[in-house]
N, C-alpha and C. Protein backbone atom coordinates (compact mmCIF):
# COMPACT_ATOMS: atom_id res chain seq x y z
N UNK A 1 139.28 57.53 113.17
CA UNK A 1 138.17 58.40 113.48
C UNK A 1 138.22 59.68 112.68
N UNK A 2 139.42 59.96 111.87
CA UNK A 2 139.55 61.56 111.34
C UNK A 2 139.24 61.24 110.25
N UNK A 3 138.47 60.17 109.64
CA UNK A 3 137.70 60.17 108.47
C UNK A 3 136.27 60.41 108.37
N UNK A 4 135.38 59.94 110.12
CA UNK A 4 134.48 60.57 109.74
C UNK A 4 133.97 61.98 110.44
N UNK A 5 135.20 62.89 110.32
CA UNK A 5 134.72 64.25 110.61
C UNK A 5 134.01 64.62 109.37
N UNK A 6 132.90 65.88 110.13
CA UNK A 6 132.08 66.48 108.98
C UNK A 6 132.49 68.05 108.49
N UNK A 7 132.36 68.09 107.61
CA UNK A 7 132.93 68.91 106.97
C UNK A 7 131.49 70.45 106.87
N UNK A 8 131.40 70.50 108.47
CA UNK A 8 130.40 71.96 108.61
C UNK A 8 130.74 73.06 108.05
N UNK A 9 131.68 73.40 107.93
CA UNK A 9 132.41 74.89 107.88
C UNK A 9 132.15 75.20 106.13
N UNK A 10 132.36 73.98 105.45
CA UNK A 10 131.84 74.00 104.01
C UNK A 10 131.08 74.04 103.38
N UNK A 11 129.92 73.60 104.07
CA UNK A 11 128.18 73.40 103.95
C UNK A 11 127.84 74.66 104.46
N UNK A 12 128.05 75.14 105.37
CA UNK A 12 127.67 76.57 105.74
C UNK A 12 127.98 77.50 104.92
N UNK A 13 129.25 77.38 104.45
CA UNK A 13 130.16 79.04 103.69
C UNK A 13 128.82 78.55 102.28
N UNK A 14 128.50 77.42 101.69
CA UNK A 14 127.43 76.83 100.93
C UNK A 14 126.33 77.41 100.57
N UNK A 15 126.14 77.25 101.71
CA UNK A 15 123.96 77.59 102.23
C UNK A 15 124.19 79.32 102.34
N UNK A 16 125.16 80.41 103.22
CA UNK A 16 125.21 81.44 103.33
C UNK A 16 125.26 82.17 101.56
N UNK A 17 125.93 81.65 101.37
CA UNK A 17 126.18 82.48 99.72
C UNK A 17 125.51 82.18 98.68
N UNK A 18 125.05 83.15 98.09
CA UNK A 18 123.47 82.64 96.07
C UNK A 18 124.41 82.13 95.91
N UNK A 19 125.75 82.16 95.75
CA UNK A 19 126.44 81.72 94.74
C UNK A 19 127.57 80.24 95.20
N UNK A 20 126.71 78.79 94.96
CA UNK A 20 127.17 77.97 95.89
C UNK A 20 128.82 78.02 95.40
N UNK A 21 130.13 78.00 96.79
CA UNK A 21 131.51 77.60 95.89
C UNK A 21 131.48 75.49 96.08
N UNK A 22 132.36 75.68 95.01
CA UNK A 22 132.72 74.00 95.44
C UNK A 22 134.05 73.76 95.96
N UNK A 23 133.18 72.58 96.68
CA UNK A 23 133.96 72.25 98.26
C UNK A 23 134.74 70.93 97.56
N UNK A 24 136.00 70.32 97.72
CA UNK A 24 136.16 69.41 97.62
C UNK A 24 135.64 68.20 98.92
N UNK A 25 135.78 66.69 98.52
CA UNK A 25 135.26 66.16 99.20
C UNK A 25 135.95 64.74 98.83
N UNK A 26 136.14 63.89 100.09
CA UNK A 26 136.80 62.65 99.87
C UNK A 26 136.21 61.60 98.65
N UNK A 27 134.92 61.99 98.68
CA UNK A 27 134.09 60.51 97.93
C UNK A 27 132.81 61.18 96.88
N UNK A 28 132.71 60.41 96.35
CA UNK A 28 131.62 61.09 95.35
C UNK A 28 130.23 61.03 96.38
N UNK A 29 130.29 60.15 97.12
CA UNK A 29 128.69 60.28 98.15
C UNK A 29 128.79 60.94 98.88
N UNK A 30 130.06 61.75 99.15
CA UNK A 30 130.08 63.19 101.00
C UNK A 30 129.56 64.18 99.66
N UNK A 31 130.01 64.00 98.42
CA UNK A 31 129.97 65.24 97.48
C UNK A 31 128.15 64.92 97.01
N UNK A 32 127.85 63.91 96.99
CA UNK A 32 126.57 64.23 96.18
C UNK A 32 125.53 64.33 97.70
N UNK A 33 125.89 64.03 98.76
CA UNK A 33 125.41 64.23 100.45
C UNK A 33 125.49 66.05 100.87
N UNK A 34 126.20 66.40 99.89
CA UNK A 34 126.61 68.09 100.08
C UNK A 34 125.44 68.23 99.24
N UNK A 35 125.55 68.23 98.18
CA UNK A 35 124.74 68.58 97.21
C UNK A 35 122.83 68.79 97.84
N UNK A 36 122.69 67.17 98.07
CA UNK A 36 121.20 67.02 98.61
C UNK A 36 121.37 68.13 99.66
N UNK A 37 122.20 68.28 100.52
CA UNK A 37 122.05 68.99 101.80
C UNK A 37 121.78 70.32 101.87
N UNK A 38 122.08 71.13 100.41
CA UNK A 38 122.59 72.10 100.04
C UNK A 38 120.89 72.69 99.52
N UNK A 39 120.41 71.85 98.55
CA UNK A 39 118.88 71.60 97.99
C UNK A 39 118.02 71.49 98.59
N UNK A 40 117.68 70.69 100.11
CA UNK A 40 117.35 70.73 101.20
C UNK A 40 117.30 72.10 102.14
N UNK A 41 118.46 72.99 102.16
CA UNK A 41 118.55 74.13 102.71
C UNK A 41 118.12 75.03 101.69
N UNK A 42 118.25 75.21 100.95
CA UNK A 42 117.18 76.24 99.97
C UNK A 42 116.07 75.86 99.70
N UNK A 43 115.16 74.22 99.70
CA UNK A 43 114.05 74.34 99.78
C UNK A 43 113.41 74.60 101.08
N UNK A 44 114.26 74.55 102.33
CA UNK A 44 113.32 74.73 103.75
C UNK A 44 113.54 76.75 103.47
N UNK A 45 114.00 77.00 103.17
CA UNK A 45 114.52 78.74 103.28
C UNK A 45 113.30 79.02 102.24
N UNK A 46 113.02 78.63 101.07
CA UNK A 46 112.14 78.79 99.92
C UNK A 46 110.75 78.69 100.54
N UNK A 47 110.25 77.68 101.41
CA UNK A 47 109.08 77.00 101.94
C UNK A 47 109.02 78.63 103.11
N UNK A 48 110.35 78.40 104.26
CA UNK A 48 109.81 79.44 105.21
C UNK A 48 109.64 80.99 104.72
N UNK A 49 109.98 81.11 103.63
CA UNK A 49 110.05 82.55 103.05
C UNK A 49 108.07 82.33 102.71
N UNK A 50 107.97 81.82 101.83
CA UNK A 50 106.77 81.28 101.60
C UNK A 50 105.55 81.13 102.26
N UNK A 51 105.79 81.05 103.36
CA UNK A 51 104.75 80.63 104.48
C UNK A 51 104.75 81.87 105.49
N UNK A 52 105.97 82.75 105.38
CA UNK A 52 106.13 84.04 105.66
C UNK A 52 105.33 84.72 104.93
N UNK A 53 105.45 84.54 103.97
CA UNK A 53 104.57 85.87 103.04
C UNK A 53 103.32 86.10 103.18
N UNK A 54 102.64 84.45 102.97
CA UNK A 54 101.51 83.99 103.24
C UNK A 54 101.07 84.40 104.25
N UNK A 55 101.57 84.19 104.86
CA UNK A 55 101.07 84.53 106.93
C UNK A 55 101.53 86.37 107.22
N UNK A 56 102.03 86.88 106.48
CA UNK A 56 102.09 88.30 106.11
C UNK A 56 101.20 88.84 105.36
N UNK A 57 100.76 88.25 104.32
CA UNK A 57 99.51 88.39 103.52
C UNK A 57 98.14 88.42 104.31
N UNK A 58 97.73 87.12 105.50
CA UNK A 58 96.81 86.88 105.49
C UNK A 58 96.74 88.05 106.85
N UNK A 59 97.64 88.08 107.67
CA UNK A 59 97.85 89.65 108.68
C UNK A 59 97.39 90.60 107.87
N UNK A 60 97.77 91.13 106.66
CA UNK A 60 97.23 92.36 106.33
C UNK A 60 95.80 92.53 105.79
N UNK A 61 95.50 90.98 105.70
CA UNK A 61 93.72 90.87 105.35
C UNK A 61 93.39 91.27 106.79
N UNK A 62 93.88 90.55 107.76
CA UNK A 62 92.40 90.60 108.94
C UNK A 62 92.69 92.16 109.51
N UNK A 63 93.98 92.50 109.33
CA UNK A 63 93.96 94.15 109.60
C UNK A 63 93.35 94.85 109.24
N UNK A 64 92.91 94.78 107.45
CA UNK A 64 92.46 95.78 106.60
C UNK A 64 90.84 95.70 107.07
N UNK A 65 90.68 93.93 107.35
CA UNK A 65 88.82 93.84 107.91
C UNK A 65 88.69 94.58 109.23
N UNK A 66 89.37 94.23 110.37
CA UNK A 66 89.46 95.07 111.56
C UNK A 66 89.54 96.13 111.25
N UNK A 67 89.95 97.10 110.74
CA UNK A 67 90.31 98.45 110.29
C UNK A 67 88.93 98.81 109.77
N UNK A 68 88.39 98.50 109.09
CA UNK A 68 87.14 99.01 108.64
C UNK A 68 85.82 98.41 109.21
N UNK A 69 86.10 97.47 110.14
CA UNK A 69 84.86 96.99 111.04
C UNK A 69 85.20 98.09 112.65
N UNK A 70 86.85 98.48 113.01
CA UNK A 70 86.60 99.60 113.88
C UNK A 70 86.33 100.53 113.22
N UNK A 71 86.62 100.91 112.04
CA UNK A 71 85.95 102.69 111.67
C UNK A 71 84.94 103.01 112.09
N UNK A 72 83.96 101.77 110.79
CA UNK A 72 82.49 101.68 111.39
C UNK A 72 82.04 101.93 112.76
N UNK A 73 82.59 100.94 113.65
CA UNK A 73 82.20 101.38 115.04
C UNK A 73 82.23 102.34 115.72
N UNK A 74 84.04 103.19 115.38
CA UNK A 74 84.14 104.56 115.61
C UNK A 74 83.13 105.37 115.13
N UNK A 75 82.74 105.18 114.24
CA UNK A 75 82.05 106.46 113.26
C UNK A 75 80.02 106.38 114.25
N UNK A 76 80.03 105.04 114.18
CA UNK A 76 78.68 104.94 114.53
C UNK A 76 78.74 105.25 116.61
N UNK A 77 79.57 104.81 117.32
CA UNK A 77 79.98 105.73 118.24
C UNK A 77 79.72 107.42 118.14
N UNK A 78 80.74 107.99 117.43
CA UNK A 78 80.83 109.32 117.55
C UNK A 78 79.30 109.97 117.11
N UNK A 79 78.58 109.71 115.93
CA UNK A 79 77.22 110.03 115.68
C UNK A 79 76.62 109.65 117.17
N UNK A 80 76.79 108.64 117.75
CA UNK A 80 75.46 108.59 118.85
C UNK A 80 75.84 109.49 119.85
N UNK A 81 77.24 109.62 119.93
CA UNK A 81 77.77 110.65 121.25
C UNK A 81 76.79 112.00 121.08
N UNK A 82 77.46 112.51 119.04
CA UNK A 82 76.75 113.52 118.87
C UNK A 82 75.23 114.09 119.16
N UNK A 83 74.43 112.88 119.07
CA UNK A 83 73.38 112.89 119.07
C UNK A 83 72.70 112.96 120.67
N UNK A 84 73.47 112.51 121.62
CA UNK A 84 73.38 111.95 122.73
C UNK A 84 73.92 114.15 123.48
N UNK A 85 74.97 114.42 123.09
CA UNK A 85 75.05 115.79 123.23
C UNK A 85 74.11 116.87 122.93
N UNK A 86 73.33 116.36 121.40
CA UNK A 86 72.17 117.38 121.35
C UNK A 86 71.03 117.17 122.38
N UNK A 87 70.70 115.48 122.16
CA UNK A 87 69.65 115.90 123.12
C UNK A 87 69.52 116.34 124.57
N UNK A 88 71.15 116.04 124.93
CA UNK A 88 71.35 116.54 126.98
C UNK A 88 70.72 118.08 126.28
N UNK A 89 71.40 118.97 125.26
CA UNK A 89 71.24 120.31 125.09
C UNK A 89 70.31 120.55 125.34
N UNK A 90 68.77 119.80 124.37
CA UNK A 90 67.25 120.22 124.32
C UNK A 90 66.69 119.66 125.82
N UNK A 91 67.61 118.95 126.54
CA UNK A 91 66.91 118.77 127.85
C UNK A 91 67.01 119.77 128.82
N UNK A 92 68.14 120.44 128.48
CA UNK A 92 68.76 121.36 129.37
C UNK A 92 67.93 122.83 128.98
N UNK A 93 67.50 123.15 128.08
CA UNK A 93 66.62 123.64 127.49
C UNK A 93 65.19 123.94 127.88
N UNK A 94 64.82 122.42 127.47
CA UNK A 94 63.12 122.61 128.29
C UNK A 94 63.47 122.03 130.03
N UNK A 95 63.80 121.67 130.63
CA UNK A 95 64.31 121.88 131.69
C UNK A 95 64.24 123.38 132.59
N UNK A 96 64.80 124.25 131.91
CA UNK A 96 65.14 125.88 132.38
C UNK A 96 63.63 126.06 131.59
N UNK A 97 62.88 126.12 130.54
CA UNK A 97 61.39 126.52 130.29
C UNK A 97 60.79 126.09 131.34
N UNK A 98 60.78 124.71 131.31
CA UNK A 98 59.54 123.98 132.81
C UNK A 98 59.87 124.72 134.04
N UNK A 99 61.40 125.55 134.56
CA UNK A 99 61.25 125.98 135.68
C UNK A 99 60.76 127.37 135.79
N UNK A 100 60.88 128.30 134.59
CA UNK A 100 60.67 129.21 134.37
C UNK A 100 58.96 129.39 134.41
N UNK A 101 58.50 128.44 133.88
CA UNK A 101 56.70 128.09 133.74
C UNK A 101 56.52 127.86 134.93
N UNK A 102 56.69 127.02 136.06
CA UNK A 102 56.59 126.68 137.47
C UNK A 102 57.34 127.90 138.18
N UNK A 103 57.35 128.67 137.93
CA UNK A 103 57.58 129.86 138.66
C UNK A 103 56.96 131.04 138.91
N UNK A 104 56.57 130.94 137.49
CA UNK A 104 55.29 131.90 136.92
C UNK A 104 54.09 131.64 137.35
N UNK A 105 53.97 130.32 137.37
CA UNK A 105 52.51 129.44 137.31
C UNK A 105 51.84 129.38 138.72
N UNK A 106 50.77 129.54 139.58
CA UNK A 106 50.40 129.69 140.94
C UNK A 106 50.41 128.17 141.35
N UNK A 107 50.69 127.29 140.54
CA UNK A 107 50.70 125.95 141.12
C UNK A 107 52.17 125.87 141.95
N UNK A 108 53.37 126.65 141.83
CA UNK A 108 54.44 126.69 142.72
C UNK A 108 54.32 127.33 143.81
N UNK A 109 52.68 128.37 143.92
CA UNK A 109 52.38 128.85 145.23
C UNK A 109 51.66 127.48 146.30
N UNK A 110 51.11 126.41 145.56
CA UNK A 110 50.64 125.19 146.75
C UNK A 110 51.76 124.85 147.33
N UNK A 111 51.12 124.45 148.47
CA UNK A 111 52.38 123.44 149.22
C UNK A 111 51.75 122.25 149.64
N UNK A 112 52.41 121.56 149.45
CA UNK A 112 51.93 120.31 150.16
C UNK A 112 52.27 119.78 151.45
N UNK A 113 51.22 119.35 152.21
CA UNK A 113 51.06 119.14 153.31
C UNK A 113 51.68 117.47 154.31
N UNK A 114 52.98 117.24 154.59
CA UNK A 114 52.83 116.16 155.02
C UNK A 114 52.50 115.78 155.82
């Protein structure tokens, strides 16, 4: 059975370091089984780096669109607030005229009768 232990500890120190060391190995197929295994782990690391970026890339698109579809909204918000503040002002305005005129005016001397 102590022939087919696997030799993890070697494939790892492998895959961790750019710089692969060589491992000895009983047979030319555990050695060329390292090898594929080794090619295999830098293309899945190559692919997820890859698909990272991508999917980091395409985050900073829909941010940059969100970002300037809320400005817009902010911006067109704050104008209506503004606008929405002047006119309470001019209401508040002729408001105090109309009571000032109905005060003056003998039509605030009728009363009405219920």
């Amino acid at each position: 059975m102590g022939s087919f232990r696997r030799r993890s500890s070697a494939l790892s120190e492998t895959i961790e370091d750019d710089e692969p060391q060589t491992a000895s190995y009983d047979s030319i197929l555990h050695s060329k089984l390292a090898e594929d295994n080794l090619s295999l782990c830098r293309n899945r690391q190559w692919l997820f780096q890859d698909k990272f970026l991508t999917s980091t890339n395409e985050l900073k698109k829909i941010d940059a669109e969100m970002n300037a579809t809320t400005t817009s909204y902010i911006q067109d918000s704050m104008m209506s607030m503004q606008q929405s503040v002047h006119t309470t002002g001019q209401l508040k305005d002729q408001l105090t005229q109309l009571n000032n005129l109905m005060k003056s005016s003998s039509i605030s001397l009728l009363k009405v009768d219920s």
